[in-house]
PDB file of N, CA and C in Angstrom:
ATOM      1  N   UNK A   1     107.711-188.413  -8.861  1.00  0.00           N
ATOM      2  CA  UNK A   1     108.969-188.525  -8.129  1.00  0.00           C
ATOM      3  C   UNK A   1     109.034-187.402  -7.102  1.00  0.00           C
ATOM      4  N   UNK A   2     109.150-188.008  -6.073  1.00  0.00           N
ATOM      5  CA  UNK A   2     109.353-186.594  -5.036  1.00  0.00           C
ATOM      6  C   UNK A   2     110.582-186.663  -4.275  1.00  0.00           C
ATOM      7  N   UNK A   3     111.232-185.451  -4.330  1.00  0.00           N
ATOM      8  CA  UNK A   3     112.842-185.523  -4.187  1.00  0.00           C
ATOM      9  C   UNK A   3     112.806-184.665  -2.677  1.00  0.00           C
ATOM     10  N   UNK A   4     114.190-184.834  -1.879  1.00  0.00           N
ATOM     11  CA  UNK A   4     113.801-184.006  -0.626  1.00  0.00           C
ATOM     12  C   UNK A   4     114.864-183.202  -1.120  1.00  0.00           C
ATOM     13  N   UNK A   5     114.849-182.119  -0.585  1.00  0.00           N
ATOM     14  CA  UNK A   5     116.076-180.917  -0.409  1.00  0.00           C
ATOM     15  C   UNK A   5     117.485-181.263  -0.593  1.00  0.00           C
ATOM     16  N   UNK A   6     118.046-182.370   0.055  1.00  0.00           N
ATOM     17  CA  UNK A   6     119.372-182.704  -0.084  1.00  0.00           C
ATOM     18  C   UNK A   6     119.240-183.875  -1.652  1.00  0.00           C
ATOM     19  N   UNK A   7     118.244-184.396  -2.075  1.00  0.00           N
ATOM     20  CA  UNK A   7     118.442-184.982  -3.050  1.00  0.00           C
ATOM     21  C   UNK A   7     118.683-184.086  -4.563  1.00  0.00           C
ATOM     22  N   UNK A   8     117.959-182.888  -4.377  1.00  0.00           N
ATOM     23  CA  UNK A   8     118.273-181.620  -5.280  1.00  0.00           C
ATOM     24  C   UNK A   8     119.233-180.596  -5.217  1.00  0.00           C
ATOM     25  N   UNK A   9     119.737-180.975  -3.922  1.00  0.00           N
ATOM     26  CA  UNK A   9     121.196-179.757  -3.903  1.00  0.00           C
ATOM     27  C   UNK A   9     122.990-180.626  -4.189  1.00  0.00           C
ATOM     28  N   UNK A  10     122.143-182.144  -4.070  1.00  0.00           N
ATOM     29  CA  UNK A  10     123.215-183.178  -4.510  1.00  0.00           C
ATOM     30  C   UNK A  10     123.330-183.178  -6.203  1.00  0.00           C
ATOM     31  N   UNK A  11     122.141-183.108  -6.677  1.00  0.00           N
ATOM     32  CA  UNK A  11     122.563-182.701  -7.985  1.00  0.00           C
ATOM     33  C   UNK A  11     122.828-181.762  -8.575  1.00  0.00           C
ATOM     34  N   UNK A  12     123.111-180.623  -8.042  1.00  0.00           N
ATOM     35  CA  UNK A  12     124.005-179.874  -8.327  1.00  0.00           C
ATOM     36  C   UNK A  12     125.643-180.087  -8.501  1.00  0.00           C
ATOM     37  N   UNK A  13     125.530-180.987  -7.712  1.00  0.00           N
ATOM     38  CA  UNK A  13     127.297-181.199  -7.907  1.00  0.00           C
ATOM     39  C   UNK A  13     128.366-180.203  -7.418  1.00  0.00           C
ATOM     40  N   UNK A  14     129.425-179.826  -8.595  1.00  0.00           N
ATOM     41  CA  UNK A  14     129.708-179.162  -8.414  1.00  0.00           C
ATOM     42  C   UNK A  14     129.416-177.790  -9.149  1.00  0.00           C
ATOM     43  N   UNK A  15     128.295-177.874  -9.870  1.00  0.00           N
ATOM     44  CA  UNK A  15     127.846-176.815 -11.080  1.00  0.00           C
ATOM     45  C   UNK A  15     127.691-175.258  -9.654  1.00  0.00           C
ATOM     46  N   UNK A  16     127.050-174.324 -10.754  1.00  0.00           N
ATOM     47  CA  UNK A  16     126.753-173.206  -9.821  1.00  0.00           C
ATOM     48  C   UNK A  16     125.161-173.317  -9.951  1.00  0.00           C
ATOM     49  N   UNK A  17     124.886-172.443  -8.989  1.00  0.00           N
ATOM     50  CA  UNK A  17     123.073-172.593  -8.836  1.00  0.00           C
ATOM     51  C   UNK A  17     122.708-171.206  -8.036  1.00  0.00           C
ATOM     52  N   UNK A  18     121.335-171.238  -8.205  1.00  0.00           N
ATOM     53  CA  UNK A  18     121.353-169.782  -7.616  1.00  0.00           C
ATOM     54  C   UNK A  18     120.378-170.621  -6.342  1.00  0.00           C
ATOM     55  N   UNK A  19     120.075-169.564  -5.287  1.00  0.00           N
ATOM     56  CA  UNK A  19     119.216-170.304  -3.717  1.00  0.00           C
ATOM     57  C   UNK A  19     118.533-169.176  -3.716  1.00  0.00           C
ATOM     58  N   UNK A  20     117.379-168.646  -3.208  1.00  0.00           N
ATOM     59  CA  UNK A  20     116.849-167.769  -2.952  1.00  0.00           C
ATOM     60  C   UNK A  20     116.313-168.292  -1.377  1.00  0.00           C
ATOM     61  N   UNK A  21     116.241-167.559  -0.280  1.00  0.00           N
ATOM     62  CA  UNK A  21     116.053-168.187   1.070  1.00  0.00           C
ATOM     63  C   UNK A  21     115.363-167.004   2.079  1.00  0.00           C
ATOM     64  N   UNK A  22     115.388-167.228   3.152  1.00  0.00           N
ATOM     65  CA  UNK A  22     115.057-166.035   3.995  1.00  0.00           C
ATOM     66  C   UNK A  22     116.199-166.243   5.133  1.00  0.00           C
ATOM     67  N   UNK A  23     116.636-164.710   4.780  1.00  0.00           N
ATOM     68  CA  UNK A  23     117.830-164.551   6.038  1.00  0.00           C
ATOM     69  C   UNK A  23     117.436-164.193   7.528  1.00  0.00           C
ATOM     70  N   UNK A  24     118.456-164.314   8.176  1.00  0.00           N
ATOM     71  CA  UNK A  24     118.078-164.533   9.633  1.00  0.00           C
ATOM     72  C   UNK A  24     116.851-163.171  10.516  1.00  0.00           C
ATOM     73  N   UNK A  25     117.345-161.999   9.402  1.00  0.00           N
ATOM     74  CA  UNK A  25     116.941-160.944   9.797  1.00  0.00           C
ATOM     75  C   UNK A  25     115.386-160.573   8.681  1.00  0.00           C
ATOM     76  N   UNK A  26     115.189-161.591   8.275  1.00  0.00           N
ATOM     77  CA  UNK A  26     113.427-161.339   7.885  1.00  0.00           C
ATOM     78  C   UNK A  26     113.731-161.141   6.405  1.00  0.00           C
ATOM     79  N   UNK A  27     114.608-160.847   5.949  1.00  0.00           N
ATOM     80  CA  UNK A  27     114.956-160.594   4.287  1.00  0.00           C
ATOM     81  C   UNK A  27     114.658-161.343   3.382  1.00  0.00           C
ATOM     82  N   UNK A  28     114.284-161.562   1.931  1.00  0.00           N
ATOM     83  CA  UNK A  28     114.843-162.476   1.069  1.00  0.00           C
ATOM     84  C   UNK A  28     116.258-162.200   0.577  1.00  0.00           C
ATOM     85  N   UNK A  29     116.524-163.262   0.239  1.00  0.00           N
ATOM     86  CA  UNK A  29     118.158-162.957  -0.288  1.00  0.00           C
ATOM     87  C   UNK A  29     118.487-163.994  -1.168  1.00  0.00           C
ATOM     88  N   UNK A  30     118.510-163.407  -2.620  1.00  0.00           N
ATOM     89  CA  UNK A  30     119.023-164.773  -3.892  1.00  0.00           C
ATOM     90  C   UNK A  30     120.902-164.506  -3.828  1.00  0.00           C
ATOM     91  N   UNK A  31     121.045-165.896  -4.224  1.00  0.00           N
ATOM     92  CA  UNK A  31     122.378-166.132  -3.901  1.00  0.00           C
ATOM     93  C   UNK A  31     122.882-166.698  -4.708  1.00  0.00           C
ATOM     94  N   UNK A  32     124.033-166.596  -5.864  1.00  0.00           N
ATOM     95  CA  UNK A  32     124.480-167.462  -6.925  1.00  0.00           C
ATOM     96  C   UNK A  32     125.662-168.324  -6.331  1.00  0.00           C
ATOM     97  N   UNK A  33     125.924-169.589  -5.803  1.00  0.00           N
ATOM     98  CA  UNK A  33     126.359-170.215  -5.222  1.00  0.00           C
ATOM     99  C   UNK A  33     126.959-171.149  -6.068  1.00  0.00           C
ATOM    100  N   UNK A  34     127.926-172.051  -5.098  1.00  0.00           N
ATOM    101  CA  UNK A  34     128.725-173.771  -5.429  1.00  0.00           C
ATOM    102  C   UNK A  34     128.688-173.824  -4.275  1.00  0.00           C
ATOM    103  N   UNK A  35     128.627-175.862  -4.250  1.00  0.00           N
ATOM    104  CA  UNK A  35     129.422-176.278  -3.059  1.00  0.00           C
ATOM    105  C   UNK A  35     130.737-176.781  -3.218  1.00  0.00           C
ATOM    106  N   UNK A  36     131.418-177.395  -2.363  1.00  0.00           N
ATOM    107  CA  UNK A  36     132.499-178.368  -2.602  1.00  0.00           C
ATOM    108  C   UNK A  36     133.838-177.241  -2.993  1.00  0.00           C
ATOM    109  N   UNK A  37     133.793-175.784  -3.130  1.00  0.00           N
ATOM    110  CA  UNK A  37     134.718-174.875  -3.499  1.00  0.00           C
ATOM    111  C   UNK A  37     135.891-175.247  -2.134  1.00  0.00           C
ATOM    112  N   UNK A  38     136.851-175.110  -2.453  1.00  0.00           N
ATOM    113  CA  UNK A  38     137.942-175.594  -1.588  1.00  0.00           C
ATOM    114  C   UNK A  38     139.267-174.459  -1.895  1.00  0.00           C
ATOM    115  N   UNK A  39     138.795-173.884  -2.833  1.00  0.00           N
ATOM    116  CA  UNK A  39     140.261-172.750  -3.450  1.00  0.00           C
ATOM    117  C   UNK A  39     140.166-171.268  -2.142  1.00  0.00           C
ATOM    118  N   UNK A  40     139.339-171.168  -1.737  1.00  0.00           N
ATOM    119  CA  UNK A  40     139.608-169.987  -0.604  1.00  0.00           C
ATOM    120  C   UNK A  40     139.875-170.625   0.869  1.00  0.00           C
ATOM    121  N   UNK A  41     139.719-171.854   1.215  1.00  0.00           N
ATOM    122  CA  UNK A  41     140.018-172.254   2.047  1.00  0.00           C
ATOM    123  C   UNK A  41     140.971-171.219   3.178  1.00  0.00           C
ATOM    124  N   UNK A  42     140.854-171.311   4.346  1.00  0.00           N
ATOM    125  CA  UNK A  42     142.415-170.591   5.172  1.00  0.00           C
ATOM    126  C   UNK A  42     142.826-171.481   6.030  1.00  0.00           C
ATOM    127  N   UNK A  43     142.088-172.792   6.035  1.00  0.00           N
ATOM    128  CA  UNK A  43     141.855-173.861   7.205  1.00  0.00           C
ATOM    129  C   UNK A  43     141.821-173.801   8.059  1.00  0.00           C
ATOM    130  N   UNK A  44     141.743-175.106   9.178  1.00  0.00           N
ATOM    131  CA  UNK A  44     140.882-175.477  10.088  1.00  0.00           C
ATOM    132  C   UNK A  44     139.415-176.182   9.562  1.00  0.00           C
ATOM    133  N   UNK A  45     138.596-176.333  10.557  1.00  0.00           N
ATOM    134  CA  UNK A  45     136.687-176.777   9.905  1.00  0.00           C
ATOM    135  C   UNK A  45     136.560-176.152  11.038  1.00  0.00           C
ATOM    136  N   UNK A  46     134.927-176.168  10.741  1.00  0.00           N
ATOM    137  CA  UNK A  46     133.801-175.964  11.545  1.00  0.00           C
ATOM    138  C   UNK A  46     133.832-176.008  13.017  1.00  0.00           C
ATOM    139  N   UNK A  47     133.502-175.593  13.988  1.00  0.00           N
ATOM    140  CA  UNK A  47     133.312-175.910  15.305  1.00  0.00           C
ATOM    141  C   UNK A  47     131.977-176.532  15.524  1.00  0.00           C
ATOM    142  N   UNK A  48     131.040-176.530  14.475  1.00  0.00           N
ATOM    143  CA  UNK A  48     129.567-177.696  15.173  1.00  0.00           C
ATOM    144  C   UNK A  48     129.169-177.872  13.607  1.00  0.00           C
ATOM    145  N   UNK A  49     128.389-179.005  14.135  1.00  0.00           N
ATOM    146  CA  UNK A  49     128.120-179.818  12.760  1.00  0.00           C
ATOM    147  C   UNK A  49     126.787-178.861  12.117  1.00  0.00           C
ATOM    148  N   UNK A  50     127.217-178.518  10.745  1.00  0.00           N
ATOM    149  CA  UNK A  50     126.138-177.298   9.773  1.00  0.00           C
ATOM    150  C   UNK A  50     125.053-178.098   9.332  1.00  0.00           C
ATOM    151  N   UNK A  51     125.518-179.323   8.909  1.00  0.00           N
ATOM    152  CA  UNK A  51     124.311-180.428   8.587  1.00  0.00           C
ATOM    153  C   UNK A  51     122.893-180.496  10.004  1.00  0.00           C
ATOM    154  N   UNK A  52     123.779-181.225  10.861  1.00  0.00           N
ATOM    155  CA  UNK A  52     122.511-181.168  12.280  1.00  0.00           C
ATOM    156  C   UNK A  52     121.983-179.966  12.493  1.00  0.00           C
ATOM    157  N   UNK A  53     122.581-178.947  11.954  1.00  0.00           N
ATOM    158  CA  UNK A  53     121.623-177.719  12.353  1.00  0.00           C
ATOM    159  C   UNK A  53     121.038-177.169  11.268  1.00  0.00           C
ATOM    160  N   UNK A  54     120.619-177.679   9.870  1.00  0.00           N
ATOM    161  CA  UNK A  54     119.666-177.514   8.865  1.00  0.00           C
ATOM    162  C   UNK A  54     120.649-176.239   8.237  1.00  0.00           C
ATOM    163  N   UNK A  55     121.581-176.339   8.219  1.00  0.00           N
ATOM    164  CA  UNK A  55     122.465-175.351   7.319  1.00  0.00           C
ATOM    165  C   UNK A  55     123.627-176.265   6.536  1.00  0.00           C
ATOM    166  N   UNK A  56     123.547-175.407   5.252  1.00  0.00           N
ATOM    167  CA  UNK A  56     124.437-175.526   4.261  1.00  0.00           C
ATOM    168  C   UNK A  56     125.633-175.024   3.734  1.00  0.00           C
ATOM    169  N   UNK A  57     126.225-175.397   3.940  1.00  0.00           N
ATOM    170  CA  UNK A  57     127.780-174.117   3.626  1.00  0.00           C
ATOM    171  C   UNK A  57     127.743-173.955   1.873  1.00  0.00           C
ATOM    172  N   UNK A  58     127.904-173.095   1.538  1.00  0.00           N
ATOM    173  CA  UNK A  58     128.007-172.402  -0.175  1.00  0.00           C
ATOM    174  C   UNK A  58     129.072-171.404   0.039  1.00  0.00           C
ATOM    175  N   UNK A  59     129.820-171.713  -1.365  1.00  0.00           N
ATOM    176  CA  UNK A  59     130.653-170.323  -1.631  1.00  0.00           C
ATOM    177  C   UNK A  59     129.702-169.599  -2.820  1.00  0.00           C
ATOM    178  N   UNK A  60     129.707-167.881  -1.784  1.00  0.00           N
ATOM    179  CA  UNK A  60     129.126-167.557  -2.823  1.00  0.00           C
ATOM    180  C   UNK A  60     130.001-166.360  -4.200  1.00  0.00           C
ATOM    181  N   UNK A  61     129.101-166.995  -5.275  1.00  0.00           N
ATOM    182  CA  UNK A  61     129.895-166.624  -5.668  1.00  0.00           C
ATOM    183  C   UNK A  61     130.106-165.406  -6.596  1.00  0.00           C
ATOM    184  N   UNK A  62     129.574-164.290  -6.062  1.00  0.00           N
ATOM    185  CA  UNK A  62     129.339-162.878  -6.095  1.00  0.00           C
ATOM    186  C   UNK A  62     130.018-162.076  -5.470  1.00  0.00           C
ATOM    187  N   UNK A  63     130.177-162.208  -3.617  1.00  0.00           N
ATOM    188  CA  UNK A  63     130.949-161.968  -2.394  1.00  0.00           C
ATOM    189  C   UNK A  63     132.223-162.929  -3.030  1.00  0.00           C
ATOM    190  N   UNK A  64     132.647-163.662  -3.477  1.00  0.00           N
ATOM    191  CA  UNK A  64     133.661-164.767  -3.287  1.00  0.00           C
ATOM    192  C   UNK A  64     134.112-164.634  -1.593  1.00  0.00           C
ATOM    193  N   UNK A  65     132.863-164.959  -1.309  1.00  0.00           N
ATOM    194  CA  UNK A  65     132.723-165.883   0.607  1.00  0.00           C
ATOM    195  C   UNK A  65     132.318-166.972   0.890  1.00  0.00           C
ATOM    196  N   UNK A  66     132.521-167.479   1.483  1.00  0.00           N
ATOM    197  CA  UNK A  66     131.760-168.632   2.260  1.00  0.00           C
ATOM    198  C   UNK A  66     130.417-168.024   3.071  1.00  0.00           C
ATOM    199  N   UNK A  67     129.594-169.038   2.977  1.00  0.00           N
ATOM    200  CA  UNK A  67     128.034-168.212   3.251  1.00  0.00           C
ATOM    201  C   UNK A  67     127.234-169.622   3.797  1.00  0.00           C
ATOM    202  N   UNK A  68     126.469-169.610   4.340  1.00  0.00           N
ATOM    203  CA  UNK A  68     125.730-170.969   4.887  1.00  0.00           C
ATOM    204  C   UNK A  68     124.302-170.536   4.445  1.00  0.00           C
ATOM    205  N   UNK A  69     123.995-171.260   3.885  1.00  0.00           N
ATOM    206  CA  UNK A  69     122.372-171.398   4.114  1.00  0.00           C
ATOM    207  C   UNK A  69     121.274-172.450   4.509  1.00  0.00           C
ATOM    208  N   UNK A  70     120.075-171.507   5.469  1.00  0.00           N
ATOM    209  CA  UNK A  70     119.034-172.272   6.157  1.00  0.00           C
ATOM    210  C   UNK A  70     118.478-172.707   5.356  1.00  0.00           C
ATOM    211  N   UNK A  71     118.396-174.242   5.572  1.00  0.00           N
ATOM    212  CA  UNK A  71     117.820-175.115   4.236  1.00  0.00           C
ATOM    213  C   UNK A  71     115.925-175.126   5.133  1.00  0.00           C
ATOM    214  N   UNK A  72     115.536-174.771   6.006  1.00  0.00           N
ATOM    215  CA  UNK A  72     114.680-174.401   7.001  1.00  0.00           C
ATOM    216  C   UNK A  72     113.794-173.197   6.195  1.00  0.00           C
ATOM    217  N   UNK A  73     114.405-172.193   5.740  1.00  0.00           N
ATOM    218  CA  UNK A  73     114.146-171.167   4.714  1.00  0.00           C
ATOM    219  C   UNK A  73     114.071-171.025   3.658  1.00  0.00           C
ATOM    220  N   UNK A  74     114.328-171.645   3.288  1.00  0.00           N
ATOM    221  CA  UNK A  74     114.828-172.039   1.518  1.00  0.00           C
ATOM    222  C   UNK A  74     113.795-171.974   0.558  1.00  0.00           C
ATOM    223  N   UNK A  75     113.801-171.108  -0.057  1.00  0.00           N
ATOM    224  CA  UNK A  75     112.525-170.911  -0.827  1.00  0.00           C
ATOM    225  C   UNK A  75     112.306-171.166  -2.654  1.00  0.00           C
ATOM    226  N   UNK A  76     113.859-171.363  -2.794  1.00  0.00           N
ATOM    227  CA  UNK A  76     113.600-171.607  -4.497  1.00  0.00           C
ATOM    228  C   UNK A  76     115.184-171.810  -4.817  1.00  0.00           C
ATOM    229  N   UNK A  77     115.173-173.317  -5.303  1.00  0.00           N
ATOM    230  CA  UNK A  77     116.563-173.191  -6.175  1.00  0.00           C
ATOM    231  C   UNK A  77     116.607-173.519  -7.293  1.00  0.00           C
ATOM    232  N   UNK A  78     117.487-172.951  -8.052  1.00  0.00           N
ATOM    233  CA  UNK A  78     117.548-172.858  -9.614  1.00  0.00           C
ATOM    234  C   UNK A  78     118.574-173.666 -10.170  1.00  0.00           C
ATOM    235  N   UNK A  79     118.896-174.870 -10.660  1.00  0.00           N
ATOM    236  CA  UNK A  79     120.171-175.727 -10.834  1.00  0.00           C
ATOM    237  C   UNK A  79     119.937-176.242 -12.553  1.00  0.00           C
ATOM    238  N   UNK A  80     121.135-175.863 -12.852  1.00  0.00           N
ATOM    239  CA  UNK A  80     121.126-176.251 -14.681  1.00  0.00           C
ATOM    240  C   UNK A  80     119.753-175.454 -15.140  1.00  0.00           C
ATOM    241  N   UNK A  81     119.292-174.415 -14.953  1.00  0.00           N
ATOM    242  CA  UNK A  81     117.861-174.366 -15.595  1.00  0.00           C
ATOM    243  C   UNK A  81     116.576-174.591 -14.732  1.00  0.00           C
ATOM    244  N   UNK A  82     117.016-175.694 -14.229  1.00  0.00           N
ATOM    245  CA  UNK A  82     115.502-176.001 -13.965  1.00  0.00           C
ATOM    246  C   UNK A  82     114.837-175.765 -11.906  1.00  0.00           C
ATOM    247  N   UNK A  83     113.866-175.033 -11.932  1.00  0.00           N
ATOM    248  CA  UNK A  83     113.621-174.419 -11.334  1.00  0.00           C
ATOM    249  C   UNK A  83     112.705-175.368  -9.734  1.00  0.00           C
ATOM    250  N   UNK A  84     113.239-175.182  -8.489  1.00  0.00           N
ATOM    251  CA  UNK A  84     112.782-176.078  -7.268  1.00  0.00           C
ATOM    252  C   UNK A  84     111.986-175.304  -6.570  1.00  0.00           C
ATOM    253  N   UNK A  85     110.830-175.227  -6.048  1.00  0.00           N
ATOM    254  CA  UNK A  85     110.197-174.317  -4.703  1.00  0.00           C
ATOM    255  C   UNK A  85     109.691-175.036  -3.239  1.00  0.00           C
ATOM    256  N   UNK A  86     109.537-174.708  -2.581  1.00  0.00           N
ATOM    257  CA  UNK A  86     109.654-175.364  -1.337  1.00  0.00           C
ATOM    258  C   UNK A  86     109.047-174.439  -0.356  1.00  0.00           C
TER     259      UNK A  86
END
């Protein structure tokens, strides 16, 4: 079975998961994340679409921020246990 990136970050749901990725500035950076979080909201949306540009919005949830990540970078996610590399 070979799953693409959005078929493994869909099963996450709404659980938490950790991302490990490379940030813009050359770093690794693990990240204990959710999507779909809606409780910090301040509203408004987005000004350009995060999907067409290979980014993911996550709250993370360490910072309790909103955080995007390059699914372009993405180097390992961890969901229920079980472990993704890419």
């Amino acid at each position: 079975m070979n799953l693409s990136i959005n078929d493994i970050i869909e099963m996450a749901g709404n659980n938490i998961f950790s991302a490990q990725f490379i940030k813009k500035d050359g770093t690794l950076r693990e990240m204990v994340c959710r999507l779909n979080v809606k409780k910090h909201l301040k509203g408004g949306e987005l000004k350009y679409d995060a999907k067409g540009r290979g980014l993911l919005p996550v709250f993370d949830m360490q910072k309790e921020a909103y955080r995007m990540i390059n699914l372009n970078t993405l180097v390992r996610l961890k969901i229920s246990g079980k472990i993704y590399k890419f």
